[in-house]
C-alpha atoms as a PDB file:
ATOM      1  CA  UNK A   1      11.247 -46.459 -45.088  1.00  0.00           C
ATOM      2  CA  UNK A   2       8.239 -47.747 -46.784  1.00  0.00           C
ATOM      3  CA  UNK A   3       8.950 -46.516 -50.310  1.00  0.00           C
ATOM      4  CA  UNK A   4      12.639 -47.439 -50.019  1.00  0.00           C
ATOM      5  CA  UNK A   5      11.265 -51.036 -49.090  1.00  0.00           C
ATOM      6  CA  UNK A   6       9.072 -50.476 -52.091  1.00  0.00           C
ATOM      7  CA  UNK A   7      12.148 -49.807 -54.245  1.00  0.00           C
ATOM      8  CA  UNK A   8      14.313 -52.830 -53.155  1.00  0.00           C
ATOM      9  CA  UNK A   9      11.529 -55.102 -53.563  1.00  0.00           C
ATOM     10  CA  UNK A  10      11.669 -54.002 -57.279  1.00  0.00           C
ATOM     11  CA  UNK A  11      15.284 -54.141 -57.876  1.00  0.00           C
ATOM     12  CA  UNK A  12      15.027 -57.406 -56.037  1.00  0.00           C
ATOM     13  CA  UNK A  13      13.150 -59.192 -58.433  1.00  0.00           C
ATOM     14  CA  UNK A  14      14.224 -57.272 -61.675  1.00  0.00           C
ATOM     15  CA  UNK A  15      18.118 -57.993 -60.959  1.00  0.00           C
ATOM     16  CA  UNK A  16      19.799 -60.799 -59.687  1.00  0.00           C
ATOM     17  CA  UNK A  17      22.858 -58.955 -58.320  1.00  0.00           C
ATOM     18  CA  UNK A  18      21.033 -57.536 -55.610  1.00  0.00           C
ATOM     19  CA  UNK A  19      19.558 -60.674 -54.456  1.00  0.00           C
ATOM     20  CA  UNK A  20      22.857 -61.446 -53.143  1.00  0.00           C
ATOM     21  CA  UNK A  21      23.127 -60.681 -49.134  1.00  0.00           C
ATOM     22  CA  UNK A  22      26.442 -58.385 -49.019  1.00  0.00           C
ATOM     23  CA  UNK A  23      25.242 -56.208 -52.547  1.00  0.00           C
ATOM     24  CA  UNK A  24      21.817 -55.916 -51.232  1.00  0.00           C
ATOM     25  CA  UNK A  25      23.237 -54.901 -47.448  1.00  0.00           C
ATOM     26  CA  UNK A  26      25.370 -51.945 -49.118  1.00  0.00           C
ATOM     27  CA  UNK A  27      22.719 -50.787 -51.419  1.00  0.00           C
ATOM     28  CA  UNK A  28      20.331 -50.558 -48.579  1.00  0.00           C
ATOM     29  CA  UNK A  29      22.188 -48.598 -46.127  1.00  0.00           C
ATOM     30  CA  UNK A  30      23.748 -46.383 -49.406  1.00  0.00           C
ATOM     31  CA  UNK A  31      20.188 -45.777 -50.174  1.00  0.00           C
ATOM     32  CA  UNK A  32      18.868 -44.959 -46.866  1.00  0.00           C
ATOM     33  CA  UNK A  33      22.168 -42.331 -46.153  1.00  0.00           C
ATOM     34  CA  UNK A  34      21.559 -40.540 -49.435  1.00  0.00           C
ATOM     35  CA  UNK A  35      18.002 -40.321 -48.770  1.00  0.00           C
ATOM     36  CA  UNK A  36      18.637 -38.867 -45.325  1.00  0.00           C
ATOM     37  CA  UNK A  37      21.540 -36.717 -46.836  1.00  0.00           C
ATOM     38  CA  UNK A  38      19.103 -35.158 -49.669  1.00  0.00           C
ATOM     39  CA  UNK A  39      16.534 -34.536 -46.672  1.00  0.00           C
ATOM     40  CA  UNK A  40      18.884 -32.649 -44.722  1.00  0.00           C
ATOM     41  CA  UNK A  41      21.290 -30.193 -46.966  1.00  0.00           C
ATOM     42  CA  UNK A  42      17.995 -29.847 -49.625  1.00  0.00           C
ATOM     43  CA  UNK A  43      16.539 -26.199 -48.925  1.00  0.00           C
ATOM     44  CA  UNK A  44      13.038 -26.404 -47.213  1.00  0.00           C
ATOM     45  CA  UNK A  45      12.450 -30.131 -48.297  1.00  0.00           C
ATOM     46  CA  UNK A  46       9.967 -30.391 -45.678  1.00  0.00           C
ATOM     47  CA  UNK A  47       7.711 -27.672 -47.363  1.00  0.00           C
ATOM     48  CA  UNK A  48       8.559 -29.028 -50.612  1.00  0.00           C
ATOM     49  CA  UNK A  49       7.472 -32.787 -49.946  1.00  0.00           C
ATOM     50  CA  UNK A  50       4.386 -31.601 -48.328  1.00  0.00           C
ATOM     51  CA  UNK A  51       3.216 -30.153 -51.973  1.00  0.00           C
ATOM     52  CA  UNK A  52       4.076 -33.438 -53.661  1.00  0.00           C
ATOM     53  CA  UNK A  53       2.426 -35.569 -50.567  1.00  0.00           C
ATOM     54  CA  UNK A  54      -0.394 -33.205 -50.787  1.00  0.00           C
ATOM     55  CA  UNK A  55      -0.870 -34.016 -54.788  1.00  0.00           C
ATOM     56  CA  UNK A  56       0.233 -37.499 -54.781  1.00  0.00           C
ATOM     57  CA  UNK A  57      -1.360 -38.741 -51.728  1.00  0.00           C
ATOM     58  CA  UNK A  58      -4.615 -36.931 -52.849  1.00  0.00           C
ATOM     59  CA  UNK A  59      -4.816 -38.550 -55.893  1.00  0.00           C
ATOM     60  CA  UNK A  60      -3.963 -41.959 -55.023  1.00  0.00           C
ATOM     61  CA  UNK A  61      -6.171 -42.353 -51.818  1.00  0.00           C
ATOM     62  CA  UNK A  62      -9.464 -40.267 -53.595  1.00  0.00           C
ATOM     63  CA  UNK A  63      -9.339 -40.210 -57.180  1.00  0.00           C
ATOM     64  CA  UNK A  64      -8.470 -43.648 -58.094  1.00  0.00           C
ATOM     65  CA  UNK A  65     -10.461 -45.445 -55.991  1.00  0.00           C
ATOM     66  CA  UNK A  66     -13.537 -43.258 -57.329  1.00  0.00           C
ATOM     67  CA  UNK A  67     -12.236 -43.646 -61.216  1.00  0.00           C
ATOM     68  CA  UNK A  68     -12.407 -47.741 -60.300  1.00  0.00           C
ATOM     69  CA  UNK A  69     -15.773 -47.213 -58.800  1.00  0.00           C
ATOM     70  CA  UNK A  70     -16.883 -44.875 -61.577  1.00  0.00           C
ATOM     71  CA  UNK A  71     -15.620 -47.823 -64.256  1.00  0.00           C
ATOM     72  CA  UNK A  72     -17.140 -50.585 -61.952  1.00  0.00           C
ATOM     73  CA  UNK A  73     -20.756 -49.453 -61.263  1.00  0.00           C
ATOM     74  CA  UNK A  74     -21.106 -45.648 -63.548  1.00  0.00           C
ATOM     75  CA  UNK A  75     -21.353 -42.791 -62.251  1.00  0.00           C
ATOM     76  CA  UNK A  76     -24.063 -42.026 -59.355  1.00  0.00           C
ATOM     77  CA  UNK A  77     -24.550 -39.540 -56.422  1.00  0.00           C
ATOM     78  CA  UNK A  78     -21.338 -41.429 -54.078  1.00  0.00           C
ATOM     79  CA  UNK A  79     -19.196 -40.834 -56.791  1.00  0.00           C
ATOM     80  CA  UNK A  80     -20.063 -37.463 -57.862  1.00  0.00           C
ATOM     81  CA  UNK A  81     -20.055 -36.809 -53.622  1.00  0.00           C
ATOM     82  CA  UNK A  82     -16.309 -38.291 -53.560  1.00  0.00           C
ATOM     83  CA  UNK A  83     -15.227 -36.552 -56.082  1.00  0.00           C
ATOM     84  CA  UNK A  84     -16.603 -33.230 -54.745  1.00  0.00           C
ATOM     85  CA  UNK A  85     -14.800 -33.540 -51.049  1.00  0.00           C
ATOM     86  CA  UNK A  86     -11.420 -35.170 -52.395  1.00  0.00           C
ATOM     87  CA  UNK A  87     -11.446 -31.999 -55.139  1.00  0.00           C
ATOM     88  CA  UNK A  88     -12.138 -29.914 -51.727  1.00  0.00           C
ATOM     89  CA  UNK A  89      -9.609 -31.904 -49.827  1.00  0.00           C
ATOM     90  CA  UNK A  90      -6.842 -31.623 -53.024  1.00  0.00           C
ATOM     91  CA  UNK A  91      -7.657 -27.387 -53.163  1.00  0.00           C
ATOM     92  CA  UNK A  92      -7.368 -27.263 -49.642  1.00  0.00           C
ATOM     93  CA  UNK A  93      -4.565 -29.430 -48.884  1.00  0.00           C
ATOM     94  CA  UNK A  94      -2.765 -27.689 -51.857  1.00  0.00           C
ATOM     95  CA  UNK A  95      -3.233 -24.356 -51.618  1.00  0.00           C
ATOM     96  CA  UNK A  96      -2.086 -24.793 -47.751  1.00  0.00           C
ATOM     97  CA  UNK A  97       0.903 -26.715 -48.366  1.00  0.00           C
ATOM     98  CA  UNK A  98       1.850 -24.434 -51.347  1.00  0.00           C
ATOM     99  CA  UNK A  99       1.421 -21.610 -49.281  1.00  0.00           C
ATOM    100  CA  UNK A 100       3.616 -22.503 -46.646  1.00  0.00           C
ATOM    101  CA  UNK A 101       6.199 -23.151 -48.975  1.00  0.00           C
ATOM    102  CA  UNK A 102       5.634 -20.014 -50.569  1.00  0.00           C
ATOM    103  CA  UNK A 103       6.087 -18.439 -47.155  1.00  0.00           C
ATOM    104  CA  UNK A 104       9.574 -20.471 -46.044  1.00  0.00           C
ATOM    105  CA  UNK A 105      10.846 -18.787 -49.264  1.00  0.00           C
ATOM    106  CA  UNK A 106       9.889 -15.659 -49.235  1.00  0.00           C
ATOM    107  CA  UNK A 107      11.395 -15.428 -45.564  1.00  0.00           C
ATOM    108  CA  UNK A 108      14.779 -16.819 -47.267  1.00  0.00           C
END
């Protein structure tokens, strides 16, 4: 729900045919069935979205905020210790979400 709030805030502001109540009502619900649809008849989309949570989630909650603090204040012994545990969390977090998918599939 967050990231299809995320969405409609976007197409909110970058098109005024959406703004309108009844267009924005129908998009809403359209987009929140097809989402649901794509999560249920999509072949081990659980395992699946766990790898790209795993990589994308990773990245955005770690790396960036040490890349700011790296550009902010240079690189030190925090941000050489960040970057060493959220590299351990990404290999770890990866290799078992990747491996669970790995498993759903072989079992068919």
């Amino acid at each position: 729900p967050v990231v299809l709030y995320c969405v409609f805030r976007v197409l909110e502001n970058e098109h005024a045919v959406v703004t309108h109540p009844l267009v924005n009502g129908v998009l809403r619900v359209a987009t929140v069935t097809i989402a649901v649809l794509i999560a249920l008849f999509l072949p081990h989309f659980t395992e699946i979205l766990a790898v790209i949570s795993t990589g994308l989630l990773t990245v955005l909650q770690v790396f960036v905020p040490v890349a700011v603090t790296l550009a902010l204040r240079g690189f030190g012994f925090r941000v050489f210790l960040l970057s060493v545990l959220g590299t351990g969390m990404l290999t770890a977090g990866m290799s078992s979400a990747l491996r669970n998918l790995y498993t759903v599939i072989a079992e068919g």
